[in-house]
PDB file of N, CA and C in Angstrom:
ATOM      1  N   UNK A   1      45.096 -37.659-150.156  1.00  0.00           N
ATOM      2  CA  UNK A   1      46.180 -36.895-149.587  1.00  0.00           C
ATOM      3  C   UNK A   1      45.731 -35.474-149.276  1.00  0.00           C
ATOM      4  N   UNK A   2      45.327 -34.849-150.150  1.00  0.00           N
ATOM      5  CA  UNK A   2      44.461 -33.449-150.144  1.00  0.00           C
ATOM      6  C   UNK A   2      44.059 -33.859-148.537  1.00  0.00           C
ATOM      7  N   UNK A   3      42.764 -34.157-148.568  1.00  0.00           N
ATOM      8  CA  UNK A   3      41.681 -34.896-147.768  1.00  0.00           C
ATOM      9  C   UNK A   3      42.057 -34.917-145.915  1.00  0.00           C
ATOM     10  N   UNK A   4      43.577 -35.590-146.246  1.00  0.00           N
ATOM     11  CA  UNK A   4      44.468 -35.911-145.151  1.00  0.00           C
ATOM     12  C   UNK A   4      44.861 -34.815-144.268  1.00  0.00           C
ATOM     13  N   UNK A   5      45.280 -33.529-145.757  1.00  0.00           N
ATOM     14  CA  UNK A   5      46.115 -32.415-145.206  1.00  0.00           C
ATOM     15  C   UNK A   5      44.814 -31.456-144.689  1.00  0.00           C
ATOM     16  N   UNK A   6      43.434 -31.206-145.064  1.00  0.00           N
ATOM     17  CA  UNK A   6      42.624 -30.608-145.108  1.00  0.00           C
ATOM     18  C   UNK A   6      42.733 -31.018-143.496  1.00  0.00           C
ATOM     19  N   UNK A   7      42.603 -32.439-142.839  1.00  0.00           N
ATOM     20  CA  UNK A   7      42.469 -32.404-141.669  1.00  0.00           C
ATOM     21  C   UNK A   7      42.829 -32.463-140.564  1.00  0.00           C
ATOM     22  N   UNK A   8      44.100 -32.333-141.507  1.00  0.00           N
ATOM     23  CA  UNK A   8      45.322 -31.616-140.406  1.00  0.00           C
ATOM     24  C   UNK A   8      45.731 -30.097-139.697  1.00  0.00           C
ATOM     25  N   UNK A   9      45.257 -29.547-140.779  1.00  0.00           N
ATOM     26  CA  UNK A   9      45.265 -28.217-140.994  1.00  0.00           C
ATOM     27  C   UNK A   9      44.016 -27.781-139.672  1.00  0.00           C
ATOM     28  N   UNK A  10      42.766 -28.805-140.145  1.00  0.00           N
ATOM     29  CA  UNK A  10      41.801 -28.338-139.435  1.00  0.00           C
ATOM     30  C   UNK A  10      41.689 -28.761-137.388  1.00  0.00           C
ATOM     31  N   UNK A  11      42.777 -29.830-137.737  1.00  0.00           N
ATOM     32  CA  UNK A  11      43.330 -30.231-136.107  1.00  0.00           C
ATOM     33  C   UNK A  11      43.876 -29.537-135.642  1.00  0.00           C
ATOM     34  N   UNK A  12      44.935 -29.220-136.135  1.00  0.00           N
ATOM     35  CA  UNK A  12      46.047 -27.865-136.031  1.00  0.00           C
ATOM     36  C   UNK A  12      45.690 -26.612-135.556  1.00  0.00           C
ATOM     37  N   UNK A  13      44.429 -26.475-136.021  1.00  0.00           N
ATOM     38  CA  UNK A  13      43.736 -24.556-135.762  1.00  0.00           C
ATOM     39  C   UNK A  13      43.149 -25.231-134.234  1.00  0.00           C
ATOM     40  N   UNK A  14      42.756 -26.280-133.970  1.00  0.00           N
ATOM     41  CA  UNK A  14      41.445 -26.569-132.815  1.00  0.00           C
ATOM     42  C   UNK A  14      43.116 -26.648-131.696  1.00  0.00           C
ATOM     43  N   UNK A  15      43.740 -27.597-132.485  1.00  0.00           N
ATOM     44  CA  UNK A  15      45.015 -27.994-130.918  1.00  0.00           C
ATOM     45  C   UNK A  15      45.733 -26.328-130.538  1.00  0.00           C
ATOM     46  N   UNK A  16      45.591 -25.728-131.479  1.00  0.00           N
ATOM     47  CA  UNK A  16      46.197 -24.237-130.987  1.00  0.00           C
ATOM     48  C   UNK A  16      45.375 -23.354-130.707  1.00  0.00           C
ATOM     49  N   UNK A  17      43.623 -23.647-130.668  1.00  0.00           N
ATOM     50  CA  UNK A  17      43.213 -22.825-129.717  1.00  0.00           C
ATOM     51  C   UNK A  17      43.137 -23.784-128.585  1.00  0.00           C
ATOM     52  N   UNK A  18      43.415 -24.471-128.560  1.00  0.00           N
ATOM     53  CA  UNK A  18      43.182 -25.645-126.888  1.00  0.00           C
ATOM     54  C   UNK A  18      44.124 -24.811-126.126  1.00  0.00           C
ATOM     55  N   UNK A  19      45.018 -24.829-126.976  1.00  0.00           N
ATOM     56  CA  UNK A  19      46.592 -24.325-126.092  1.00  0.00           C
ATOM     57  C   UNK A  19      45.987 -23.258-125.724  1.00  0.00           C
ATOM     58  N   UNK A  20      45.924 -22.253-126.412  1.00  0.00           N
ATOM     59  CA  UNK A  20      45.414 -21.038-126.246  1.00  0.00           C
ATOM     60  C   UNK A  20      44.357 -20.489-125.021  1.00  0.00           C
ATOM     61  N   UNK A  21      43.836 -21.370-125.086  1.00  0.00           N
ATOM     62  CA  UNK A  21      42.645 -21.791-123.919  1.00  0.00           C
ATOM     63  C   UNK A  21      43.271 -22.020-122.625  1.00  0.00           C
ATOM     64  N   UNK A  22      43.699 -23.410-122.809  1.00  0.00           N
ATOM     65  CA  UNK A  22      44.900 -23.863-121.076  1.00  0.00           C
ATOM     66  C   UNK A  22      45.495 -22.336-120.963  1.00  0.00           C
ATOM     67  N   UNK A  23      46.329 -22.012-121.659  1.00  0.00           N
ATOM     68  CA  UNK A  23      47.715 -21.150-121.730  1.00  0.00           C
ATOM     69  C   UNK A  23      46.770 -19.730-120.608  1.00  0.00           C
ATOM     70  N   UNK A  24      45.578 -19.179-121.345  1.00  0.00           N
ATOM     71  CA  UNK A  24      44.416 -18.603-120.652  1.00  0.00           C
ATOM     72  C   UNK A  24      44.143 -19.160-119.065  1.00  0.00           C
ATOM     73  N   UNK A  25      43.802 -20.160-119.125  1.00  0.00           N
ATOM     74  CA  UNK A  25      43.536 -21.106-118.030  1.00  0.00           C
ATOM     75  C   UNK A  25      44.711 -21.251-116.782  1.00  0.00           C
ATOM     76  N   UNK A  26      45.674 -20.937-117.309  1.00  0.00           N
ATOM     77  CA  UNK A  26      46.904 -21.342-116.268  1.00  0.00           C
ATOM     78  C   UNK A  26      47.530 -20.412-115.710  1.00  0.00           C
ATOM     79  N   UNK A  27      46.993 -18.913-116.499  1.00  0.00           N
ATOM     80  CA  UNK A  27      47.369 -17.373-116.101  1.00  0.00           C
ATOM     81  C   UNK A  27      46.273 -16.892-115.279  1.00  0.00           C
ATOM     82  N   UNK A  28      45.143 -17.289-115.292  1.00  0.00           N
ATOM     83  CA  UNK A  28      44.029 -17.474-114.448  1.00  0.00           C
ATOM     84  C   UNK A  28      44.289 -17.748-112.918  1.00  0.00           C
ATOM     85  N   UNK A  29      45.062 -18.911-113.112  1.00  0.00           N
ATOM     86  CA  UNK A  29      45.421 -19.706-112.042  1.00  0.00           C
ATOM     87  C   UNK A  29      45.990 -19.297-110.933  1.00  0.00           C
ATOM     88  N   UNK A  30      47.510 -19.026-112.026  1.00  0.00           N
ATOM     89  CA  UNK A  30      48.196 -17.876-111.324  1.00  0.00           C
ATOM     90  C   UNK A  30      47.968 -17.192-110.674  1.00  0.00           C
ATOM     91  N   UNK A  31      46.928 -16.007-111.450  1.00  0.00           N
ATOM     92  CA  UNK A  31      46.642 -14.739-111.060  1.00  0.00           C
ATOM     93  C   UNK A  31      46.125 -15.122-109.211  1.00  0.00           C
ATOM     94  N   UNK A  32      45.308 -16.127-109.274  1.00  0.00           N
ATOM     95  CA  UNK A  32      44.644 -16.276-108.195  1.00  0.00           C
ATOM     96  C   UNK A  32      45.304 -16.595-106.589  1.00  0.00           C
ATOM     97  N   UNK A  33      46.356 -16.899-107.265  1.00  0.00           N
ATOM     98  CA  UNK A  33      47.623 -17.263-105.926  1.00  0.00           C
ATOM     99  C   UNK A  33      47.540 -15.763-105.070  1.00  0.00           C
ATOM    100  N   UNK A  34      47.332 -16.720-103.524  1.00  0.00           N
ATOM    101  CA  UNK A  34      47.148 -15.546-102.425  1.00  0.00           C
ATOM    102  C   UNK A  34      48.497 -15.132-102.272  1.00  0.00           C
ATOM    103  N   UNK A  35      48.388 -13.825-102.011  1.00  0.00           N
ATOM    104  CA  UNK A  35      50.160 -13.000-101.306  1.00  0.00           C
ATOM    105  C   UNK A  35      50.820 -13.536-100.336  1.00  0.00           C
ATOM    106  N   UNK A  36      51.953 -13.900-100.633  1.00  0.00           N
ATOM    107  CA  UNK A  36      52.041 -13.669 -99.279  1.00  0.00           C
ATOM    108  C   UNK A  36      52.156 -12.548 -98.437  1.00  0.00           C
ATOM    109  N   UNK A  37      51.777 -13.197 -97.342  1.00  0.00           N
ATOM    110  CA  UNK A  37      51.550 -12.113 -95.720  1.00  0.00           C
ATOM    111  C   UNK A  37      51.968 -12.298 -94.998  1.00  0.00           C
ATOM    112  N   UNK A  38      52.490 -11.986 -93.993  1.00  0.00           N
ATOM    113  CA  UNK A  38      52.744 -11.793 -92.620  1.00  0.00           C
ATOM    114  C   UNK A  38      51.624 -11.703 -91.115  1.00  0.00           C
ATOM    115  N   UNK A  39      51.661 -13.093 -90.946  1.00  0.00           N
ATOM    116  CA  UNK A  39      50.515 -13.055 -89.860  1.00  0.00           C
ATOM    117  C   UNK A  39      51.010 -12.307 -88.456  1.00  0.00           C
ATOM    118  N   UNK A  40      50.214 -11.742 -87.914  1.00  0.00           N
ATOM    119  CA  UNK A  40      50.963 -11.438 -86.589  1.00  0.00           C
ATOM    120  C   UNK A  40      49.770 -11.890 -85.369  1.00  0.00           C
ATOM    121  N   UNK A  41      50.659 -11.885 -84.096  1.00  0.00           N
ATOM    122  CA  UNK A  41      50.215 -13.212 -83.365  1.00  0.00           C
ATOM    123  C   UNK A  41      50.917 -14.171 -83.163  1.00  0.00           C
ATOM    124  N   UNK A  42      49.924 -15.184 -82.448  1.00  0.00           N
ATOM    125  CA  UNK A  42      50.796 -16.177 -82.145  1.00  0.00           C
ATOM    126  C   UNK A  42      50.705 -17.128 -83.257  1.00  0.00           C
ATOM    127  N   UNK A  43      52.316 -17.638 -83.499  1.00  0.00           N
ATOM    128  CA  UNK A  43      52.255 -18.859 -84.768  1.00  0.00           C
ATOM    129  C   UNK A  43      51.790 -20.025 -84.207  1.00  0.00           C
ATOM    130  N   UNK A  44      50.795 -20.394 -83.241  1.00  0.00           N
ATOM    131  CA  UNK A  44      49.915 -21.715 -83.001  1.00  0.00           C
ATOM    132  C   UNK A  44      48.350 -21.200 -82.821  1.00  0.00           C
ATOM    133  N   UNK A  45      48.318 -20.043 -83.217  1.00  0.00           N
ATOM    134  CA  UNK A  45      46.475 -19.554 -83.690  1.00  0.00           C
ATOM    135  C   UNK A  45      46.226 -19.468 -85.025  1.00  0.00           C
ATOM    136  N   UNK A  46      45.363 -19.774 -85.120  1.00  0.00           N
ATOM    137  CA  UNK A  46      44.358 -19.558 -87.217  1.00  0.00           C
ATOM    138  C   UNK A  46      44.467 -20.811 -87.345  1.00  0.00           C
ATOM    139  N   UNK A  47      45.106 -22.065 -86.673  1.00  0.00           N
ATOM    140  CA  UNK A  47      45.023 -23.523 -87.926  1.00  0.00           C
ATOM    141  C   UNK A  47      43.965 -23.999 -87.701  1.00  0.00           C
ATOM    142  N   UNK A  48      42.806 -23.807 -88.300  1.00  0.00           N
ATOM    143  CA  UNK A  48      41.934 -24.048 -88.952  1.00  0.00           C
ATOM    144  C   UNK A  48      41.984 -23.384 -90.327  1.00  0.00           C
ATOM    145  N   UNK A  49      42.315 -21.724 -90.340  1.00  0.00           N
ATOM    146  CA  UNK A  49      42.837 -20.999 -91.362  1.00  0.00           C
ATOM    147  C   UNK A  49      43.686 -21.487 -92.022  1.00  0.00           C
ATOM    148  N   UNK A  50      44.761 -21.955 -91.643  1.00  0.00           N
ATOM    149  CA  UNK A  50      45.785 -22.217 -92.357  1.00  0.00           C
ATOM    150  C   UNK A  50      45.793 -23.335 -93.028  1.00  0.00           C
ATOM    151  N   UNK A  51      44.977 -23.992 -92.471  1.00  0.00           N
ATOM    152  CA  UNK A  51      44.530 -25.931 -93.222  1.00  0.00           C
ATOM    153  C   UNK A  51      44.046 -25.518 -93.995  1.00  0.00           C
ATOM    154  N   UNK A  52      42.750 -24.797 -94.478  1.00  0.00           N
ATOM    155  CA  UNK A  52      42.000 -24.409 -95.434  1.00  0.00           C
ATOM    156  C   UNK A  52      42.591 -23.620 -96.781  1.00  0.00           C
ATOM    157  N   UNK A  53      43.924 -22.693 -95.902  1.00  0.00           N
ATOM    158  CA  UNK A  53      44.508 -22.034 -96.977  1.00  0.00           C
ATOM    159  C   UNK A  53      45.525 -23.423 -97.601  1.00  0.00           C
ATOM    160  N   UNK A  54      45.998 -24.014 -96.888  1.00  0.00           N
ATOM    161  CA  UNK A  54      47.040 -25.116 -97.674  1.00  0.00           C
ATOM    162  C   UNK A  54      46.258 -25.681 -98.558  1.00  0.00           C
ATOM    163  N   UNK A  55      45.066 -26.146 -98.016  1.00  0.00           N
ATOM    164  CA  UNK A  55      43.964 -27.518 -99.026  1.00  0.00           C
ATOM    165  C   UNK A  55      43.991 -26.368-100.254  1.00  0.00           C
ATOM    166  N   UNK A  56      43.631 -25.259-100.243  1.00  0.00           N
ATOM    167  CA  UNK A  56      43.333 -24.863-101.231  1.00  0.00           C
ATOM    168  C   UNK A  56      44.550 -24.542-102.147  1.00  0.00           C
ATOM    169  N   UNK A  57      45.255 -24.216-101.080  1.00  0.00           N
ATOM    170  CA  UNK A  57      46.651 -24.366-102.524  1.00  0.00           C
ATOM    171  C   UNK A  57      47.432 -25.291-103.244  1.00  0.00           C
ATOM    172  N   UNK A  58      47.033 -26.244-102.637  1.00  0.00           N
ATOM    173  CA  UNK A  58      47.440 -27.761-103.154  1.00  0.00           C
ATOM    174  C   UNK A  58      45.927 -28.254-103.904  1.00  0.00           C
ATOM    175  N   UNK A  59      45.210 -27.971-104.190  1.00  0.00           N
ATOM    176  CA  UNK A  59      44.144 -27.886-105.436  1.00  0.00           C
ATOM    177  C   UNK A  59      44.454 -27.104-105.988  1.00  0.00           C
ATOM    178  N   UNK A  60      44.699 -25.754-106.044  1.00  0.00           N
ATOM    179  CA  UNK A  60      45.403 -24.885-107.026  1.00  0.00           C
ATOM    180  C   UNK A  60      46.322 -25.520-107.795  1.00  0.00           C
ATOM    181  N   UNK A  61      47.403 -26.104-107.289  1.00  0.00           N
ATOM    182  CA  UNK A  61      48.840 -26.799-107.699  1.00  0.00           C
ATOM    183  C   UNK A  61      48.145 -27.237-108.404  1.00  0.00           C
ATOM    184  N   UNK A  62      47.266 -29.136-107.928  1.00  0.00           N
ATOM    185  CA  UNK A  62      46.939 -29.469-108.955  1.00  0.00           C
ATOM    186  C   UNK A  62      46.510 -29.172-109.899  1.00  0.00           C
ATOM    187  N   UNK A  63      45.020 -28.237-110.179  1.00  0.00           N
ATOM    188  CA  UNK A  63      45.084 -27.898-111.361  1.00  0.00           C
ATOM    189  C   UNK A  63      45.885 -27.340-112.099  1.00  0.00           C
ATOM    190  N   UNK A  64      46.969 -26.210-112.096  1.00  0.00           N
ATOM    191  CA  UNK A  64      48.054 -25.794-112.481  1.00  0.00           C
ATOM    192  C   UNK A  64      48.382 -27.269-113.168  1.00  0.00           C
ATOM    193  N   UNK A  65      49.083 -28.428-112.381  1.00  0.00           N
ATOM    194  CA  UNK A  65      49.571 -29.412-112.548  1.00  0.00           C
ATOM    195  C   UNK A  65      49.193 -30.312-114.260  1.00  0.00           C
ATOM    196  N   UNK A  66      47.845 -29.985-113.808  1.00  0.00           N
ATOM    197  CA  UNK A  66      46.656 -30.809-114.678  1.00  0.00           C
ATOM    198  C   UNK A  66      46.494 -29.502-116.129  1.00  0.00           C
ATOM    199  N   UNK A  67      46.914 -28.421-116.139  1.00  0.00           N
ATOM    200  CA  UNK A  67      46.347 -27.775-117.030  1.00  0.00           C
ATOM    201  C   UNK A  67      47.782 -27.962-117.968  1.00  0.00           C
ATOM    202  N   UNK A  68      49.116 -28.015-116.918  1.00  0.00           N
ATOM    203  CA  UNK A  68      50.191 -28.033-117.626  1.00  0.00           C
ATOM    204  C   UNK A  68      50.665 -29.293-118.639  1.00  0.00           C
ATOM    205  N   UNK A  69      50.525 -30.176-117.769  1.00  0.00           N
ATOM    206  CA  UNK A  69      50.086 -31.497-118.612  1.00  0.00           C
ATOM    207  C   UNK A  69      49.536 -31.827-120.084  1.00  0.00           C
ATOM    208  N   UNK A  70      47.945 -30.969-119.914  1.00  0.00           N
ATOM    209  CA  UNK A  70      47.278 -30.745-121.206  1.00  0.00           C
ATOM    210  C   UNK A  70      47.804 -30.050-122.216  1.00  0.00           C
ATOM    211  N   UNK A  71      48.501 -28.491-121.963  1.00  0.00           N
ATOM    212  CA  UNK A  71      49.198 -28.185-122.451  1.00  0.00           C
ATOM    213  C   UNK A  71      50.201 -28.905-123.517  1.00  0.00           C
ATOM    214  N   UNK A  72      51.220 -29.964-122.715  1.00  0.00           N
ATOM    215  CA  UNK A  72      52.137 -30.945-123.210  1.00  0.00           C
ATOM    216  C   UNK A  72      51.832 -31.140-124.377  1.00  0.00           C
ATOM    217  N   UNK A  73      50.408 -32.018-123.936  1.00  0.00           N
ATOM    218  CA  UNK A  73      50.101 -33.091-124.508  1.00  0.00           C
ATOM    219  C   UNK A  73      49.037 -32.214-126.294  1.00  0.00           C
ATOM    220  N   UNK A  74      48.998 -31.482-126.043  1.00  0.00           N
ATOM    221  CA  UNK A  74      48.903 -30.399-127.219  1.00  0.00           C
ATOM    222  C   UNK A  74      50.242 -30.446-128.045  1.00  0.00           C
ATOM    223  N   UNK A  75      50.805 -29.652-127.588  1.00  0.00           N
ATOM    224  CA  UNK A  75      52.418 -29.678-128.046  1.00  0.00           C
ATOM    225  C   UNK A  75      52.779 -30.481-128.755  1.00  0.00           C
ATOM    226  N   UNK A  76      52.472 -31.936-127.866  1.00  0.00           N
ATOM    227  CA  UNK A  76      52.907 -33.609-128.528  1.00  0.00           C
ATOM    228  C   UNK A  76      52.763 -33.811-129.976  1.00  0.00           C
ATOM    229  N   UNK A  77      51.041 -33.325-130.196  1.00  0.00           N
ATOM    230  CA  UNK A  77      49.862 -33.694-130.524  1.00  0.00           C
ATOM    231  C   UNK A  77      50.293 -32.941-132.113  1.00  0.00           C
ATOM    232  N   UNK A  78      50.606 -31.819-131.723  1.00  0.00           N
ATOM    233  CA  UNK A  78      51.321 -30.664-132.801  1.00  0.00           C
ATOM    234  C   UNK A  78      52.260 -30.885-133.779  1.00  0.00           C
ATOM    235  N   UNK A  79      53.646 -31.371-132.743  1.00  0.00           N
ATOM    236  CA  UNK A  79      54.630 -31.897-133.242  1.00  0.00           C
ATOM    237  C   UNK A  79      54.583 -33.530-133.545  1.00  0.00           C
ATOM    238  N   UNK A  80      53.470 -33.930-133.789  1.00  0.00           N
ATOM    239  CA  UNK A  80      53.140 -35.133-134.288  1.00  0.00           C
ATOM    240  C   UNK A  80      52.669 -34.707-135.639  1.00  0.00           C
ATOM    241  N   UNK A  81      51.646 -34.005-135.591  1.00  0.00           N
ATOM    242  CA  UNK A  81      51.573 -33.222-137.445  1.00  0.00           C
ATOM    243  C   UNK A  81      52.222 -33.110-137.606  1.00  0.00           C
ATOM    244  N   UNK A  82      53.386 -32.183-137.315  1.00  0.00           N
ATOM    245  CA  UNK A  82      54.398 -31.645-138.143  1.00  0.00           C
ATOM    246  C   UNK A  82      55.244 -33.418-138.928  1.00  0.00           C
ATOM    247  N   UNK A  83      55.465 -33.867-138.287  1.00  0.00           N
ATOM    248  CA  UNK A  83      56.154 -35.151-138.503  1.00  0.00           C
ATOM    249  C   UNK A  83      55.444 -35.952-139.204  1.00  0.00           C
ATOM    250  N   UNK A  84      54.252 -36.017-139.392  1.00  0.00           N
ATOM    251  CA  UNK A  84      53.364 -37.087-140.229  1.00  0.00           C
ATOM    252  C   UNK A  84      52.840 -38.015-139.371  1.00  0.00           C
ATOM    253  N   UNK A  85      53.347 -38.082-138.349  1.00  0.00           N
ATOM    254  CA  UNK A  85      52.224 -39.061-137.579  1.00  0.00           C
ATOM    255  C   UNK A  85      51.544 -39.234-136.747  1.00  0.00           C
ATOM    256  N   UNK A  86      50.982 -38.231-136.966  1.00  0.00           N
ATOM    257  CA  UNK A  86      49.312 -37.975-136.212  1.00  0.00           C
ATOM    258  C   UNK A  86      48.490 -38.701-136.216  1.00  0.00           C
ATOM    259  N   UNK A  87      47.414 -39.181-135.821  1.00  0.00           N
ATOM    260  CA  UNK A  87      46.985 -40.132-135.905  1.00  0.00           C
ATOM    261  C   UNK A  87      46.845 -41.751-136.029  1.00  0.00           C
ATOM    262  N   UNK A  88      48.197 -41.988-135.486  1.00  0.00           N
ATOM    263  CA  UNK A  88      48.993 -43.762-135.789  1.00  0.00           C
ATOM    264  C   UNK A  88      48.433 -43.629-134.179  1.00  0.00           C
ATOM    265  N   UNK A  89      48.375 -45.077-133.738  1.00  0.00           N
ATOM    266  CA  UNK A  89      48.692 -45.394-132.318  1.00  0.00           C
ATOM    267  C   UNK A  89      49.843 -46.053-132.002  1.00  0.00           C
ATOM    268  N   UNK A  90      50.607 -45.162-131.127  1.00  0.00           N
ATOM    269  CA  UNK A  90      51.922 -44.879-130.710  1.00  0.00           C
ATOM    270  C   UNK A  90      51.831 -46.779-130.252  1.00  0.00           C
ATOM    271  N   UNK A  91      51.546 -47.615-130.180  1.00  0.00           N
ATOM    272  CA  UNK A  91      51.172 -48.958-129.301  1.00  0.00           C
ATOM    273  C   UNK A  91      51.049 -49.885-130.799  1.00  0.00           C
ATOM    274  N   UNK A  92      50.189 -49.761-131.060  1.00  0.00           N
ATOM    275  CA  UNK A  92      50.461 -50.820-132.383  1.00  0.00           C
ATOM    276  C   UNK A  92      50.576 -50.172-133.455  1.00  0.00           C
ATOM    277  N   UNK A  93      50.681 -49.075-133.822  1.00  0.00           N
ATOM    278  CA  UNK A  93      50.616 -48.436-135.390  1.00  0.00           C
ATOM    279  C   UNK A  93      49.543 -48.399-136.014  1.00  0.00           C
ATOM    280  N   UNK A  94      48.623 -48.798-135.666  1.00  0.00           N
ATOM    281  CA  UNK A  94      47.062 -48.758-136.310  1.00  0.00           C
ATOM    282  C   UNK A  94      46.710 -47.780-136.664  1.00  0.00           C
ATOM    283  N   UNK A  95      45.811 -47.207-137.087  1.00  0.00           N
ATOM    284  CA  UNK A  95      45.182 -45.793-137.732  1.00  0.00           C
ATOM    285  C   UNK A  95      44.313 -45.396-136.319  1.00  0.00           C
ATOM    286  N   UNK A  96      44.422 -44.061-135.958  1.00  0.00           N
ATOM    287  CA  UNK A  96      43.336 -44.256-134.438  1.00  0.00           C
ATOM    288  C   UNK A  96      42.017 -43.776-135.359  1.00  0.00           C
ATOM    289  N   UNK A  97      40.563 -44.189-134.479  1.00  0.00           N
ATOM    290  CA  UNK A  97      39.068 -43.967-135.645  1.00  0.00           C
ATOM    291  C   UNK A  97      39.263 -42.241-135.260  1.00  0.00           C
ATOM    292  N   UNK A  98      39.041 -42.166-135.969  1.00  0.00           N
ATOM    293  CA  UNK A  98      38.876 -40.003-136.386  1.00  0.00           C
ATOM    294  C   UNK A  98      37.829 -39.896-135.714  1.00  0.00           C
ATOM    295  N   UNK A  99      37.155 -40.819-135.253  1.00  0.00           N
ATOM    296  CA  UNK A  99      36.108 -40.388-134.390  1.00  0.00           C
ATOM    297  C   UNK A  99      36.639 -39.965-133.048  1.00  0.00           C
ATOM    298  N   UNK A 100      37.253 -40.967-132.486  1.00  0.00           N
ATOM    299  CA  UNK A 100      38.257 -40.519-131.120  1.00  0.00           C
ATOM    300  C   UNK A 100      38.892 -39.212-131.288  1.00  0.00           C
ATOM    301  N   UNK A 101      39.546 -38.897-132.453  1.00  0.00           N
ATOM    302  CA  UNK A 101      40.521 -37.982-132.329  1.00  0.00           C
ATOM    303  C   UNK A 101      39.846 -36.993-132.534  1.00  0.00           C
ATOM    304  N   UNK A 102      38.682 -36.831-133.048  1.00  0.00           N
ATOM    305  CA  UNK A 102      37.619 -35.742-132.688  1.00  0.00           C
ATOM    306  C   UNK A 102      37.659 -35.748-131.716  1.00  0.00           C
ATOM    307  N   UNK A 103      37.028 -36.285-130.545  1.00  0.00           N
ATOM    308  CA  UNK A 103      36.779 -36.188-129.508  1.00  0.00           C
ATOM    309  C   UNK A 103      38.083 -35.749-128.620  1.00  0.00           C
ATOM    310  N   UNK A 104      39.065 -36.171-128.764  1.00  0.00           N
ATOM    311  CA  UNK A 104      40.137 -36.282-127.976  1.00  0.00           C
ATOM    312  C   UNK A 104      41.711 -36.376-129.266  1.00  0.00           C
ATOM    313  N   UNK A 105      41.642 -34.846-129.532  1.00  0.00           N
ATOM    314  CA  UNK A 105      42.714 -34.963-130.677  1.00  0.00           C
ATOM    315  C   UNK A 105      44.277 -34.990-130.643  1.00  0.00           C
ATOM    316  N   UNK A 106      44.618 -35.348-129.134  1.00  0.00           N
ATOM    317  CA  UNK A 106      45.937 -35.844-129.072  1.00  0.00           C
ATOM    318  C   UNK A 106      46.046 -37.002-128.368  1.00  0.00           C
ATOM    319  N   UNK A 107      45.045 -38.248-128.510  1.00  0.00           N
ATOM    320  CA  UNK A 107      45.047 -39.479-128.166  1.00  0.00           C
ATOM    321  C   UNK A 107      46.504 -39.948-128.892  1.00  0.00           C
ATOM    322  N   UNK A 108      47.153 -40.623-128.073  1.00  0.00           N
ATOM    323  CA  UNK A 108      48.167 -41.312-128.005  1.00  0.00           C
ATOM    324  C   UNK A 108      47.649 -42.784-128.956  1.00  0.00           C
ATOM    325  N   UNK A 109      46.778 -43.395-128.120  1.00  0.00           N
ATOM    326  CA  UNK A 109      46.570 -45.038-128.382  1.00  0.00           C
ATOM    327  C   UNK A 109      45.188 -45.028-128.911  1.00  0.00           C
ATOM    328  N   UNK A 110      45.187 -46.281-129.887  1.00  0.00           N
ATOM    329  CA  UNK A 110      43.743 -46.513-130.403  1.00  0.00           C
ATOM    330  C   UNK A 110      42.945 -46.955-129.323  1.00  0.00           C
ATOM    331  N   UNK A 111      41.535 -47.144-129.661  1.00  0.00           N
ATOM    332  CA  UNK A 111      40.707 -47.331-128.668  1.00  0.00           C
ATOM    333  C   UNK A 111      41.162 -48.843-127.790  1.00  0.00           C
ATOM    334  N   UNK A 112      41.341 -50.134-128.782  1.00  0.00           N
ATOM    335  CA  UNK A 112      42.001 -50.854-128.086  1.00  0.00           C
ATOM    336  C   UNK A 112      43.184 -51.001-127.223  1.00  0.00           C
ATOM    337  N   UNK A 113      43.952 -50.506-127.292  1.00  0.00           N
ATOM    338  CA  UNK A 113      44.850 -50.234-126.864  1.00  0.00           C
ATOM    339  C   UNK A 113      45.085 -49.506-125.812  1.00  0.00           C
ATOM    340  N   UNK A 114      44.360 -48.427-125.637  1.00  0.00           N
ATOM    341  CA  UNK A 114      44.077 -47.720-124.478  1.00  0.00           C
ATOM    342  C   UNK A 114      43.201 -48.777-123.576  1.00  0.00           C
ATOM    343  N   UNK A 115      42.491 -49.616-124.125  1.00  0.00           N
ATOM    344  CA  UNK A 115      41.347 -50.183-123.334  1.00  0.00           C
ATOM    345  C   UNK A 115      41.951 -51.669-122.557  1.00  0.00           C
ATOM    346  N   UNK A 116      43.253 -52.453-123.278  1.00  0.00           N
ATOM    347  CA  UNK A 116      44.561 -53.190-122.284  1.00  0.00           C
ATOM    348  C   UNK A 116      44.856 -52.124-121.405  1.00  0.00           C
ATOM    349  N   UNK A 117      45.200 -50.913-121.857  1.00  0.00           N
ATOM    350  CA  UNK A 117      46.194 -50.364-121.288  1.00  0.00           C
ATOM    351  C   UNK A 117      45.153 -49.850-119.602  1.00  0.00           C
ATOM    352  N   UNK A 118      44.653 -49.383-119.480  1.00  0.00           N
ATOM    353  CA  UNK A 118      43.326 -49.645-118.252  1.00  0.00           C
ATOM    354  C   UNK A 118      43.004 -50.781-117.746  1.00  0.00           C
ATOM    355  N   UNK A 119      42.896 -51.577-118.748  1.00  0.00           N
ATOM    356  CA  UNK A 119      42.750 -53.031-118.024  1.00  0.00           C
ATOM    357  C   UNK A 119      44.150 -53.534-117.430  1.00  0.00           C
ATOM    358  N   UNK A 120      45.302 -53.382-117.724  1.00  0.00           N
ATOM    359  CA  UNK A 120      46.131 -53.479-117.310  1.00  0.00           C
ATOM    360  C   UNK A 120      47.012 -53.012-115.890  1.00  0.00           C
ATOM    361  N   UNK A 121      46.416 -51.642-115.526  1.00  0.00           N
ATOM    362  CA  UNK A 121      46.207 -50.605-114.607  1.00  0.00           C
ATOM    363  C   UNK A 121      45.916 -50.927-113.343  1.00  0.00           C
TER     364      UNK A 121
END
């Protein structure tokens, strides 16, 4: 039990600098969003410009999209310690291997389970 809480504690410090990190990562993001402006001219010159500026802001989005997500899934991951069940797979209840959750410490599903769940896909 000790043992248990020791590595919870020690998940807990890593999932809240993750956050900490995205949370970094997504103000980044932000920051990078172009002004808007006011083109002057004619509104059927620059699209080539303007394709390039959209592509890029719709990769922006996504990552935004993708960082917010991770975020979540921190959160989840958090309020799963708090509750005691961290480490179950949400799919069969199994214990997930601590090896995964090293690697990936707000895995949802054990390795099997994730691995239907792809095959299934």
């Amino acid at each position: 039990m000790a043992t248990e809480k020791k590595n919870n504690e020690a998940v807990t410090t890593r999932l809240k600098a993750d956050y900490q990190r995205l949370s970094e990562q997504l103000e980044a993001l932000k920051a990078t969003r172009p002004q808007e402006d006011r083109r002057e001219g004619s509104p059927f010159g620059k699209r080539e410009e303007e394709a390039t500026e959209t592509a890029d802001l719709e990769n922006r989005l996504a990552l935004e999209k993708r960082v917010l997500d991770q975020m979540a899934e921190v959160e989840y991951a958090l309020e799963k310690i708090a509750k005691g069940a961290f480490g179950k797979c949400e799919n069969c209840g199994q214990i997930i291997d601590p090896a995964r959750l090293e690697i990936l410490p707000y895995a949802k599903l054990c390795v099997a389970c994730k691995g239907k769940l792809n095959r299934n896909s």
